[in-house]
PDB file of N, CA and C in Angstrom:
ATOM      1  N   UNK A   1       6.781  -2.058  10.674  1.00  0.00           N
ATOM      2  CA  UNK A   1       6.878  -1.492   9.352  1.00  0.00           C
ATOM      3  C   UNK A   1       7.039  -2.627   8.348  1.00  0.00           C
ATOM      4  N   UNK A   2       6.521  -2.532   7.232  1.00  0.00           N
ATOM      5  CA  UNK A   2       6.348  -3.372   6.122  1.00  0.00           C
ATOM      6  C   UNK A   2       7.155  -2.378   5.144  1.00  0.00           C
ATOM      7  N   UNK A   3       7.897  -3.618   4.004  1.00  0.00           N
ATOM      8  CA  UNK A   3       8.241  -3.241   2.677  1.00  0.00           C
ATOM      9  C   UNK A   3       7.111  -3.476   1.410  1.00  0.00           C
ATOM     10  N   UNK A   4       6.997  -2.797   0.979  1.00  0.00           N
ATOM     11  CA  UNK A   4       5.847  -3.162  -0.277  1.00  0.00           C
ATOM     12  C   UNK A   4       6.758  -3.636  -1.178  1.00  0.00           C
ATOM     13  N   UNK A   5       7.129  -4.366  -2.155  1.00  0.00           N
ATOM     14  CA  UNK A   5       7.587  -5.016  -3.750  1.00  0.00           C
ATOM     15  C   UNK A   5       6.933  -4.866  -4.394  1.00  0.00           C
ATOM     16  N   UNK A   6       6.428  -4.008  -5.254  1.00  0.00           N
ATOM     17  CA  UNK A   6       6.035  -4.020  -6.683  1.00  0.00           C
ATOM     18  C   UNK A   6       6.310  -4.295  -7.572  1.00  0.00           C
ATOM     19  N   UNK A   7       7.585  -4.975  -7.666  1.00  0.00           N
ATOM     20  CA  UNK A   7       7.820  -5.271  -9.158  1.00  0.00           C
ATOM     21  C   UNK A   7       7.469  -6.680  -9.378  1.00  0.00           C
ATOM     22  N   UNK A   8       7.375  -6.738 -10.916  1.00  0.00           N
ATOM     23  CA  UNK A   8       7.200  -8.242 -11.323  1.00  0.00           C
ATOM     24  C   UNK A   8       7.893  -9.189 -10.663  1.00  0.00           C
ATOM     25  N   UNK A   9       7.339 -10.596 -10.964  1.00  0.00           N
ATOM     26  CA  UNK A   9       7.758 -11.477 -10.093  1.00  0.00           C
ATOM     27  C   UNK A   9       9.274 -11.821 -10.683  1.00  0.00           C
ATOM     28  N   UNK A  10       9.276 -12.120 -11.981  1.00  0.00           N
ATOM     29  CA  UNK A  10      10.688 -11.917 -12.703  1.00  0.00           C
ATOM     30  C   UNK A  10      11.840 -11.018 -12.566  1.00  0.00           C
ATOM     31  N   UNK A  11      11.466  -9.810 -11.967  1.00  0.00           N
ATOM     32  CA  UNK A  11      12.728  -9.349 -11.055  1.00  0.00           C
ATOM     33  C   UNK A  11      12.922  -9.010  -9.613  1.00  0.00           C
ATOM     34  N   UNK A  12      12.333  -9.451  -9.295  1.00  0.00           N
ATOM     35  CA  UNK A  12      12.112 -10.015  -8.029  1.00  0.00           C
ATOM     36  C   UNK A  12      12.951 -10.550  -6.800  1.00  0.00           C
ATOM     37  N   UNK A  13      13.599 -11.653  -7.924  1.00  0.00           N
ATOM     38  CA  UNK A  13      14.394 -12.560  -7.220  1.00  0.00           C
ATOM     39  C   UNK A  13      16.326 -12.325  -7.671  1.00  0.00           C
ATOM     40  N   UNK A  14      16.409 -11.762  -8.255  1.00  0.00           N
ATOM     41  CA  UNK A  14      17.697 -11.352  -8.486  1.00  0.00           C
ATOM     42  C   UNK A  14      18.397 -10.293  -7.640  1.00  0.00           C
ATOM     43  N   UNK A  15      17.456  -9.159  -7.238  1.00  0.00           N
ATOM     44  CA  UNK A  15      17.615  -7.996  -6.058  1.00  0.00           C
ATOM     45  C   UNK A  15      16.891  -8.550  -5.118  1.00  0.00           C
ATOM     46  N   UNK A  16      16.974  -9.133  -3.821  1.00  0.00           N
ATOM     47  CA  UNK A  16      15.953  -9.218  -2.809  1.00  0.00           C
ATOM     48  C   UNK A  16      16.611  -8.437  -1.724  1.00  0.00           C
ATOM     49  N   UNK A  17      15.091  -7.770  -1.203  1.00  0.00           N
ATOM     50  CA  UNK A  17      15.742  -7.133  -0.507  1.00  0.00           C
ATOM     51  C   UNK A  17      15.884  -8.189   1.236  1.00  0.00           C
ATOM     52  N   UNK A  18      16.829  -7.808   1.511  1.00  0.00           N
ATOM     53  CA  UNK A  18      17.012  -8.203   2.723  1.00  0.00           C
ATOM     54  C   UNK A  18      17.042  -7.813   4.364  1.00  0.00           C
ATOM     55  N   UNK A  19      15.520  -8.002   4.481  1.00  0.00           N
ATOM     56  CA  UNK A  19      14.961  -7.220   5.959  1.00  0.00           C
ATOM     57  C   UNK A  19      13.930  -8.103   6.123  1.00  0.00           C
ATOM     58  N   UNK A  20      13.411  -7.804   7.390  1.00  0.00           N
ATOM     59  CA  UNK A  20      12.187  -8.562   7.614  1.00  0.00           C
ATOM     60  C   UNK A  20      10.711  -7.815   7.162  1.00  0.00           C
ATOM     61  N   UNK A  21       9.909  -8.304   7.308  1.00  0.00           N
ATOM     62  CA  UNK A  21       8.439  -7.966   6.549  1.00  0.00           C
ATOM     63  C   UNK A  21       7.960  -7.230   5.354  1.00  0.00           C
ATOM     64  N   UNK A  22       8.968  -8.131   4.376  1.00  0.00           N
ATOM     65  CA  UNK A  22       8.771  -7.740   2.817  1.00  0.00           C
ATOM     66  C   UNK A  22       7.298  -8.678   2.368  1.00  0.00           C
ATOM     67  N   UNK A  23       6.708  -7.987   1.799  1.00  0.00           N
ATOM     68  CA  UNK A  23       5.204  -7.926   1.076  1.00  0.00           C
ATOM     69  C   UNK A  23       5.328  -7.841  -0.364  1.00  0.00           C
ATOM     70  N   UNK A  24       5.561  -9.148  -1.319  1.00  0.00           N
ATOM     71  CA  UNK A  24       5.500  -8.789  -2.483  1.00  0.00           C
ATOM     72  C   UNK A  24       3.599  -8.650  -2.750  1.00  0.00           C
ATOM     73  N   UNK A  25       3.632  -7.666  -3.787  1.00  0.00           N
ATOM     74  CA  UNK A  25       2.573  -6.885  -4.513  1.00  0.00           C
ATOM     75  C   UNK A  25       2.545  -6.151  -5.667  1.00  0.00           C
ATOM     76  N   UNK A  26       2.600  -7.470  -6.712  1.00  0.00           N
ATOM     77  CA  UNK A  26       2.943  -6.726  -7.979  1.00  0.00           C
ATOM     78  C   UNK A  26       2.167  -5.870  -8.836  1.00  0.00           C
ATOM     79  N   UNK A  27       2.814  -4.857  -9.531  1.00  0.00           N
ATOM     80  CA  UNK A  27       2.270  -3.921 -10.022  1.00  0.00           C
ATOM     81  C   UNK A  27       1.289  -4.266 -10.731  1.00  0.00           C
ATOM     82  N   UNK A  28       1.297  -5.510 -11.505  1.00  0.00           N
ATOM     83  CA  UNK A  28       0.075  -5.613 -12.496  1.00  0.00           C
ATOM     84  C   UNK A  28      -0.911  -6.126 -11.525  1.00  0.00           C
ATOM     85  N   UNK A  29      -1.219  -6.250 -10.220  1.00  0.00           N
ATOM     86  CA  UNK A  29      -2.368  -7.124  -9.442  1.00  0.00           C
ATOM     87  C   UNK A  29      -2.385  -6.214  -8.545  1.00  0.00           C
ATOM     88  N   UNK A  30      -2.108  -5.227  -7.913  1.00  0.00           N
ATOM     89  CA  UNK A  30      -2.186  -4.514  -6.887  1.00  0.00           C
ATOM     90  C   UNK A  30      -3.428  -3.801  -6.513  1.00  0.00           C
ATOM     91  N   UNK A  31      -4.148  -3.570  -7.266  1.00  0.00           N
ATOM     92  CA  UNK A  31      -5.582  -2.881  -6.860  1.00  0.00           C
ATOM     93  C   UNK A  31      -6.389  -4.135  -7.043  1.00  0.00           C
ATOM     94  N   UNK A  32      -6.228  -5.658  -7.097  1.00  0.00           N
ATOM     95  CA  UNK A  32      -7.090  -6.782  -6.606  1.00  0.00           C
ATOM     96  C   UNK A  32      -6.559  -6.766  -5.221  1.00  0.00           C
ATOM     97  N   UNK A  33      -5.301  -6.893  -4.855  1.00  0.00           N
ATOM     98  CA  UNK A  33      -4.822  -7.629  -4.125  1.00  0.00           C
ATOM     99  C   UNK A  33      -4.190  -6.877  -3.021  1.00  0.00           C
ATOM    100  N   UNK A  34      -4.514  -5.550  -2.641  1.00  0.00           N
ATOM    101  CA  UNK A  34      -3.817  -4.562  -1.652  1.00  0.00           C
ATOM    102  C   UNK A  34      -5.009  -5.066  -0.195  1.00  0.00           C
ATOM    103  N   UNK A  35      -6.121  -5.194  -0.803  1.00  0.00           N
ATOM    104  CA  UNK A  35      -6.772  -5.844   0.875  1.00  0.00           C
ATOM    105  C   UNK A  35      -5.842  -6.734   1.603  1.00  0.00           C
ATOM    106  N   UNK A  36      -5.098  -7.182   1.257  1.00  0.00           N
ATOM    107  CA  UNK A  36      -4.340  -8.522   2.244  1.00  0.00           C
ATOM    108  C   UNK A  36      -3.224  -7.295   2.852  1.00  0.00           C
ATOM    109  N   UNK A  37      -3.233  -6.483   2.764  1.00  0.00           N
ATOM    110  CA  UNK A  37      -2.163  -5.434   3.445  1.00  0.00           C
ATOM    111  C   UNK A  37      -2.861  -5.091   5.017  1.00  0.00           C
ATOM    112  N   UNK A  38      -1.574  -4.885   5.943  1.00  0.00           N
ATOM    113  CA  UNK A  38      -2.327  -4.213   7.036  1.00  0.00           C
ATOM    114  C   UNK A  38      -2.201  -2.716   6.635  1.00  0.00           C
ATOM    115  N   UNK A  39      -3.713  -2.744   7.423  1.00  0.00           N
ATOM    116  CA  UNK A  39      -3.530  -1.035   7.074  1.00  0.00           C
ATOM    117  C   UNK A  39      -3.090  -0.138   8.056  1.00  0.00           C
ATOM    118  N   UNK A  40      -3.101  -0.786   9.453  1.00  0.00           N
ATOM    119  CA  UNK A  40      -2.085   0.153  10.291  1.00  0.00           C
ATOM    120  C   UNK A  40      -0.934   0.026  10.796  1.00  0.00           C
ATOM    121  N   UNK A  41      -0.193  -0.546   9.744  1.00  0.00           N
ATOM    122  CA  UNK A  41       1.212  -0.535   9.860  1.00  0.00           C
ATOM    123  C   UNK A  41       2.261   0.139   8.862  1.00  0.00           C
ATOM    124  N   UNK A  42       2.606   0.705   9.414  1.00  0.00           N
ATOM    125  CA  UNK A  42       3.594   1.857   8.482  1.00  0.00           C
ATOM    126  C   UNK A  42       4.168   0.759   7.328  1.00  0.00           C
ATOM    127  N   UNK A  43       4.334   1.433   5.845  1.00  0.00           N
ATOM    128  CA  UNK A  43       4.398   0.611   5.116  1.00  0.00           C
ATOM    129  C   UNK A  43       5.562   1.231   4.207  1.00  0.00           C
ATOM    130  N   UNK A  44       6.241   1.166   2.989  1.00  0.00           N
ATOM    131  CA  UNK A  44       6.943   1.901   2.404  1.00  0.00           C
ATOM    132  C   UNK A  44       6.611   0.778   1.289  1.00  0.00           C
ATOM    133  N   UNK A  45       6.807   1.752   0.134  1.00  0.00           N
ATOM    134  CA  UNK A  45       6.528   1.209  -1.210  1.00  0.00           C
ATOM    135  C   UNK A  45       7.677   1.203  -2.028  1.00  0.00           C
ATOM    136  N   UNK A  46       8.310  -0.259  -2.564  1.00  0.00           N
ATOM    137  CA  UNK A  46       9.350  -0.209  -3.625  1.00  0.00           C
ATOM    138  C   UNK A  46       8.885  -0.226  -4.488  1.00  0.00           C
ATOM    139  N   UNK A  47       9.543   0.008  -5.998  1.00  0.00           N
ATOM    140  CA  UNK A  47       9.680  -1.169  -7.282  1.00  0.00           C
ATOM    141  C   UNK A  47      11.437  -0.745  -7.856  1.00  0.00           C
ATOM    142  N   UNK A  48      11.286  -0.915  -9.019  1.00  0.00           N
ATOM    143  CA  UNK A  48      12.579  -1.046  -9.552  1.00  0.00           C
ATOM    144  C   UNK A  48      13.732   0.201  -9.180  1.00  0.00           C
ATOM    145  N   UNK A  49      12.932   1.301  -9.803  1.00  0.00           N
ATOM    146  CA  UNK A  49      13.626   2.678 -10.321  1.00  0.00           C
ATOM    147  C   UNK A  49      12.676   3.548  -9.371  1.00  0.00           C
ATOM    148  N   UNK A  50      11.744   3.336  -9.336  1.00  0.00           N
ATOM    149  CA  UNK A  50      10.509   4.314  -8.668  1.00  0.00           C
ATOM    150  C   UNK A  50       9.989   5.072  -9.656  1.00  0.00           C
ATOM    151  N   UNK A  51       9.259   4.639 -10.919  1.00  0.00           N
ATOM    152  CA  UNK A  51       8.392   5.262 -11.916  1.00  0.00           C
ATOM    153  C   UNK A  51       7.279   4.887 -11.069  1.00  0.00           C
ATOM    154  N   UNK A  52       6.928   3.396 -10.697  1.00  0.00           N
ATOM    155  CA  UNK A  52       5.460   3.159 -10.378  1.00  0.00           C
ATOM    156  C   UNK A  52       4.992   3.505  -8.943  1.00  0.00           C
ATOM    157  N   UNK A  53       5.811   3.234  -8.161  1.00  0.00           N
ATOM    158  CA  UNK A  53       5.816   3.504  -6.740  1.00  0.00           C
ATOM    159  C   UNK A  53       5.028   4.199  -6.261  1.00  0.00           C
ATOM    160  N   UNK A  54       5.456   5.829  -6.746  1.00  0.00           N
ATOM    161  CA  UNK A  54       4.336   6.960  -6.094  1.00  0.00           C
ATOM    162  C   UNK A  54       2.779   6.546  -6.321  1.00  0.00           C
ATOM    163  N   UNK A  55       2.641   5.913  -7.563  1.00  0.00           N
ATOM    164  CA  UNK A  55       1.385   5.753  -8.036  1.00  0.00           C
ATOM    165  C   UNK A  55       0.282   4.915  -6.977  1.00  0.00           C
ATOM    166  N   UNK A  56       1.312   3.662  -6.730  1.00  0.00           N
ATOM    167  CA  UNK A  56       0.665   2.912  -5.779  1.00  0.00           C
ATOM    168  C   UNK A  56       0.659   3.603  -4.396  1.00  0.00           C
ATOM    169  N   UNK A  57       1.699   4.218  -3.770  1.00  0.00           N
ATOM    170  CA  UNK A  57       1.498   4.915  -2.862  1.00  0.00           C
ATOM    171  C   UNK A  57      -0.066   5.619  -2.649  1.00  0.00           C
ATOM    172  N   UNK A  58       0.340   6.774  -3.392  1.00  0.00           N
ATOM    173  CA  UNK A  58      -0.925   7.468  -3.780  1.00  0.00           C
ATOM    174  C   UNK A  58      -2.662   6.359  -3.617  1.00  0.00           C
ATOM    175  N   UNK A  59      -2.048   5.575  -4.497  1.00  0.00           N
ATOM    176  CA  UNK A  59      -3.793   4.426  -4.729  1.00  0.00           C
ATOM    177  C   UNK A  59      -3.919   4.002  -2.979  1.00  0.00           C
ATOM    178  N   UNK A  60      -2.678   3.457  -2.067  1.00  0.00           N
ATOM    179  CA  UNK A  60      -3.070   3.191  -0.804  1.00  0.00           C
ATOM    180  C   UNK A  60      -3.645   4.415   0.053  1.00  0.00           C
ATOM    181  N   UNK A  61      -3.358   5.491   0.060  1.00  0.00           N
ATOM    182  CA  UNK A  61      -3.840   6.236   0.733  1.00  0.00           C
ATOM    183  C   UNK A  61      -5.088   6.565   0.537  1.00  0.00           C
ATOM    184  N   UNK A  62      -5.492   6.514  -0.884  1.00  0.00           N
ATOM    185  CA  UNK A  62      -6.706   7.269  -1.460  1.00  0.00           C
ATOM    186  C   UNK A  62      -7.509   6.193  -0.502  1.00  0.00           C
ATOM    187  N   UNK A  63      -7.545   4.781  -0.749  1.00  0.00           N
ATOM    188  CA  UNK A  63      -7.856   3.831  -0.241  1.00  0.00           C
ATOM    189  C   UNK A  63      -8.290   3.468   1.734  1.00  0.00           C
ATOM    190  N   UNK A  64      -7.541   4.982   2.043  1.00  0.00           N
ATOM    191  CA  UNK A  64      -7.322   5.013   3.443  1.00  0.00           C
ATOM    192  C   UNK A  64      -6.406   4.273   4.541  1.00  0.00           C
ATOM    193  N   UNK A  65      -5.466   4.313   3.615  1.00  0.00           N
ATOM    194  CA  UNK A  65      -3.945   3.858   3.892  1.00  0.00           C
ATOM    195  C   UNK A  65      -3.122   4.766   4.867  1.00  0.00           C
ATOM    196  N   UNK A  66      -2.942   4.779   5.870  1.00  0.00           N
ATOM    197  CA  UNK A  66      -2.333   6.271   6.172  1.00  0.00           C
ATOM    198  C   UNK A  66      -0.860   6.218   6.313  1.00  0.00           C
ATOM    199  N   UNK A  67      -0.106   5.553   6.690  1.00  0.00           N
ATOM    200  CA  UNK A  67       0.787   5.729   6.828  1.00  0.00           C
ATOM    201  C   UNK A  67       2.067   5.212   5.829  1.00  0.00           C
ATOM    202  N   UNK A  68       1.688   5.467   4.823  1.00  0.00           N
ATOM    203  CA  UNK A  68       2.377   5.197   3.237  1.00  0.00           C
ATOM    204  C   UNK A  68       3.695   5.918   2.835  1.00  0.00           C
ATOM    205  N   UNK A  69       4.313   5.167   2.658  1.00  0.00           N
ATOM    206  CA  UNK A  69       5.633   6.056   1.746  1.00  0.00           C
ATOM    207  C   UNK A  69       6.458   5.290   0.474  1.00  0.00           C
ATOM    208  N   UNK A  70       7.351   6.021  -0.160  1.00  0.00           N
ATOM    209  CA  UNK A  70       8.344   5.298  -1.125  1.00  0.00           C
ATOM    210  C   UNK A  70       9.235   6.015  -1.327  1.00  0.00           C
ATOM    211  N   UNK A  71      10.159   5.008  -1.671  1.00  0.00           N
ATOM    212  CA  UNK A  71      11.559   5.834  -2.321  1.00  0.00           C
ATOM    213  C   UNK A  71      11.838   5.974  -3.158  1.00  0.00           C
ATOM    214  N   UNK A  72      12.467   7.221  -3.390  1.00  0.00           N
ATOM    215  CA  UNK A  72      12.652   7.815  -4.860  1.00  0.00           C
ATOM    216  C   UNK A  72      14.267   7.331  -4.728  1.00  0.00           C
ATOM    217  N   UNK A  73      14.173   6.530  -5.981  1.00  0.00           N
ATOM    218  CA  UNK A  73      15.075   5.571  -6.540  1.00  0.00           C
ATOM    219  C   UNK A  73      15.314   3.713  -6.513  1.00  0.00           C
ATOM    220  N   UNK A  74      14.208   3.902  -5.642  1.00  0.00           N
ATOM    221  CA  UNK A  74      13.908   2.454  -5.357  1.00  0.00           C
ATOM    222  C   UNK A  74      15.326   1.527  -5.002  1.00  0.00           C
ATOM    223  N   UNK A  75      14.914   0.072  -5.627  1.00  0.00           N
ATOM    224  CA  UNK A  75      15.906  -0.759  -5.171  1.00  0.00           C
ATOM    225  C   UNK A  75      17.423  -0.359  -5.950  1.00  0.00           C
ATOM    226  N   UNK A  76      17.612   0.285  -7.113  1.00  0.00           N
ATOM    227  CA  UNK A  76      18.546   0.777  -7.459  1.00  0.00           C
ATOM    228  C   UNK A  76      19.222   1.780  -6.512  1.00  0.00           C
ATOM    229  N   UNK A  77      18.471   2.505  -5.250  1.00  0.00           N
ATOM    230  CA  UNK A  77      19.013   3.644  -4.718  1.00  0.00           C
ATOM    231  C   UNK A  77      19.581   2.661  -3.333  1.00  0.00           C
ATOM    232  N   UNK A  78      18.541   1.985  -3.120  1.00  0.00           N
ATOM    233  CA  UNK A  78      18.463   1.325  -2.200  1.00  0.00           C
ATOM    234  C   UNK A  78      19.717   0.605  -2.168  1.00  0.00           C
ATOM    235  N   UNK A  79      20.276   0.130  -3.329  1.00  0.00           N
ATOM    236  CA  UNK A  79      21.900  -0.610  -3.431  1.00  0.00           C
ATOM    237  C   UNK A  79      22.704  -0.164  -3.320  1.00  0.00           C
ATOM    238  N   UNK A  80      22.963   1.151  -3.723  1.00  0.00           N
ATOM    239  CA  UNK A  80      23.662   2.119  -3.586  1.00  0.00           C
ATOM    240  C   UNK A  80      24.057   2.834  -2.281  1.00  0.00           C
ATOM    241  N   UNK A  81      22.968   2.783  -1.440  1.00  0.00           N
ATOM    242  CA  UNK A  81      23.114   3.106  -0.474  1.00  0.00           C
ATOM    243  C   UNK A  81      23.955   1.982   0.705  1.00  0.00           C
ATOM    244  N   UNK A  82      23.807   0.628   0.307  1.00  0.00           N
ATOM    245  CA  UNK A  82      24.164   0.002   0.715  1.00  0.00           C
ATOM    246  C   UNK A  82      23.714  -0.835   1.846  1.00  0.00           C
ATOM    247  N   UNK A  83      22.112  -0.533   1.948  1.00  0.00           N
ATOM    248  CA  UNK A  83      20.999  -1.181   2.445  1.00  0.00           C
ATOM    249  C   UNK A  83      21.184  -2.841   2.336  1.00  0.00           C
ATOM    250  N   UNK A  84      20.408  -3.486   3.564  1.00  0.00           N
ATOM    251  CA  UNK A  84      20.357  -5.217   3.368  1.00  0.00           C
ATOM    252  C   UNK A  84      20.154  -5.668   1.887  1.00  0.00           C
ATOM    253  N   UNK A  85      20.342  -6.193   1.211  1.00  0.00           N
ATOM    254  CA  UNK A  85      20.232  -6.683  -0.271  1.00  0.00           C
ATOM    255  C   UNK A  85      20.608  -8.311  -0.612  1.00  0.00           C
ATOM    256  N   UNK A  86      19.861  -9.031  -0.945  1.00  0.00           N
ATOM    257  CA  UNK A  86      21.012 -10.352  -1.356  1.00  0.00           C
ATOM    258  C   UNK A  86      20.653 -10.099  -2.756  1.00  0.00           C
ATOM    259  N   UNK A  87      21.890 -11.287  -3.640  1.00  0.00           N
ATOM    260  CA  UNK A  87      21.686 -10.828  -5.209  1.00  0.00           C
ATOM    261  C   UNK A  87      21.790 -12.673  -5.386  1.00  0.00           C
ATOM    262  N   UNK A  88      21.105 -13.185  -6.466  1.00  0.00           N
ATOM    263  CA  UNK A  88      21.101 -14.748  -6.952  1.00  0.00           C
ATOM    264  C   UNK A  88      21.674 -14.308  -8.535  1.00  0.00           C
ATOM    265  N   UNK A  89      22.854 -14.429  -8.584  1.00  0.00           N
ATOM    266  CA  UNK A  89      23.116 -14.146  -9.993  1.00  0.00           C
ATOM    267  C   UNK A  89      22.271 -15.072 -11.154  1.00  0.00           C
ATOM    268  N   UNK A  90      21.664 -16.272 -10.680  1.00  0.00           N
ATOM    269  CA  UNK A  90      20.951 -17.085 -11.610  1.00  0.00           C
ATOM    270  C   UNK A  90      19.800 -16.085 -12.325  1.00  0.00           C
ATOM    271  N   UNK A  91      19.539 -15.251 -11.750  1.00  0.00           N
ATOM    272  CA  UNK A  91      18.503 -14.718 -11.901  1.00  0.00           C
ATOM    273  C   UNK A  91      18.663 -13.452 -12.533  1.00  0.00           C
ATOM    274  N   UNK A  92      19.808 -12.951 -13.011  1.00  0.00           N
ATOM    275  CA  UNK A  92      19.904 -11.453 -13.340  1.00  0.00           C
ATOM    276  C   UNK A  92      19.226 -11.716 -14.683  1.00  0.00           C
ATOM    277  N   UNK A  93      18.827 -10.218 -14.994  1.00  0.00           N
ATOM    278  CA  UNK A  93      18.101 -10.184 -16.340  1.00  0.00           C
ATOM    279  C   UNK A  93      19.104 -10.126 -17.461  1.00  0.00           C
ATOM    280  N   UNK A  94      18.315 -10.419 -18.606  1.00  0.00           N
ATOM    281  CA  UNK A  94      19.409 -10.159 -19.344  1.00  0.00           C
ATOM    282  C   UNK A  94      18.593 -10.015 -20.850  1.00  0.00           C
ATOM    283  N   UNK A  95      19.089  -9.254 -21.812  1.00  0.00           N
ATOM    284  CA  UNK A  95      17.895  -8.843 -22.860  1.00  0.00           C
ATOM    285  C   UNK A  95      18.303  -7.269 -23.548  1.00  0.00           C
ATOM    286  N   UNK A  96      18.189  -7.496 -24.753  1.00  0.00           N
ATOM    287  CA  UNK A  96      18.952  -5.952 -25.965  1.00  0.00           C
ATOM    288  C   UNK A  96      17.820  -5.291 -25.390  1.00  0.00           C
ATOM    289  N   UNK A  97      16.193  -5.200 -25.147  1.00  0.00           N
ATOM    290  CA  UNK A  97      15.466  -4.337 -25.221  1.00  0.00           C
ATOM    291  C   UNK A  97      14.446  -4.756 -23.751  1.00  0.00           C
ATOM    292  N   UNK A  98      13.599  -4.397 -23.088  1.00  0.00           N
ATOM    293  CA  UNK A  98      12.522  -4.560 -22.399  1.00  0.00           C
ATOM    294  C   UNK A  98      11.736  -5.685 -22.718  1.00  0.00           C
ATOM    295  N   UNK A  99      11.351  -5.508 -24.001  1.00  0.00           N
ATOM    296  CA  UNK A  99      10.651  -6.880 -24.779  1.00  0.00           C
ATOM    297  C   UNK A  99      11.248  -8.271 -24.661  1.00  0.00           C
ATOM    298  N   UNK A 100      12.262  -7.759 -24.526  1.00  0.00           N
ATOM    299  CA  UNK A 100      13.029  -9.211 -24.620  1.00  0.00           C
ATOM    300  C   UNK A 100      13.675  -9.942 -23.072  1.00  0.00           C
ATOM    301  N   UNK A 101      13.636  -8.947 -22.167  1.00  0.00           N
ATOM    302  CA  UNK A 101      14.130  -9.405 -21.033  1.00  0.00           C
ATOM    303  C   UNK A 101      14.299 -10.834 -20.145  1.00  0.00           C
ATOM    304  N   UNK A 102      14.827 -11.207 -19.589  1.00  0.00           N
ATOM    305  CA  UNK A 102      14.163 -12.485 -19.271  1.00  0.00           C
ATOM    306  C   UNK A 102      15.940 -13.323 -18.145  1.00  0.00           C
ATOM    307  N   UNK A 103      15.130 -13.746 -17.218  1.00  0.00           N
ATOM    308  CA  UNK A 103      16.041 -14.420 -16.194  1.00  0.00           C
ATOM    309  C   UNK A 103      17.148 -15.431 -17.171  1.00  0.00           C
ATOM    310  N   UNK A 104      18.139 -15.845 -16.508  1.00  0.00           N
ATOM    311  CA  UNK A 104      18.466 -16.918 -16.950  1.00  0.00           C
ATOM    312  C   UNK A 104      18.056 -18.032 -16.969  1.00  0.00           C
ATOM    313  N   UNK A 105      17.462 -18.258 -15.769  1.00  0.00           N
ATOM    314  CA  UNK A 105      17.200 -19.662 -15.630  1.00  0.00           C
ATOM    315  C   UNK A 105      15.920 -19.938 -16.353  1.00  0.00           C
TER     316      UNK A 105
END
């Protein structure tokens, strides 16, 4: 089984998740760049919150993906739950609006 990462590369590194065969595949490149995926290996799809997730889900299967999934709540649920996680505080976001977001470092 594979983890999919969708999110930008900028948040990325502040939540990682911590398991083996994480696949970053970010949302803005993902329909160039989903051929480098295996396709018969069970896969599960993150991103942040899970707005985009289903979407890509959905695009792998259409694609003939079969064994696709995601979680509703993503890496936020995923923390909560108390799943493998490391955190690099260098890296937390920080920003009044979306526009403005941006690592520390």
């Amino acid at each position: 089984m594979i983890l999919v990462d969708i999110r930008p590369e900028y948040e990325v590194n502040y939540r990682v998740f911590d398991v083996p065969n994480v696949y970053l595949l970010p949302f803005s490149s993902y329909r160039e760049s989903f051929h480098n995926l295996p396709k018969r290996k069970p896969m599960i799809i993150v991103d942040s919150v899970g707005i985009k997730s289903l979407q890509v889900a959905q695009f792998l299967v259409d694609q003939g993906f079969s064994q696709v999934a995601y979680i509703i709540g993503n890496v936020i649920e995923w923390e909560h739950c108390d799943l493998p996680l490391t955190k690099d505080v260098d890296y937390q976001l920080n920003g009044g609006c979306a526009c403005m977001i941006k690592s520390k470092k």
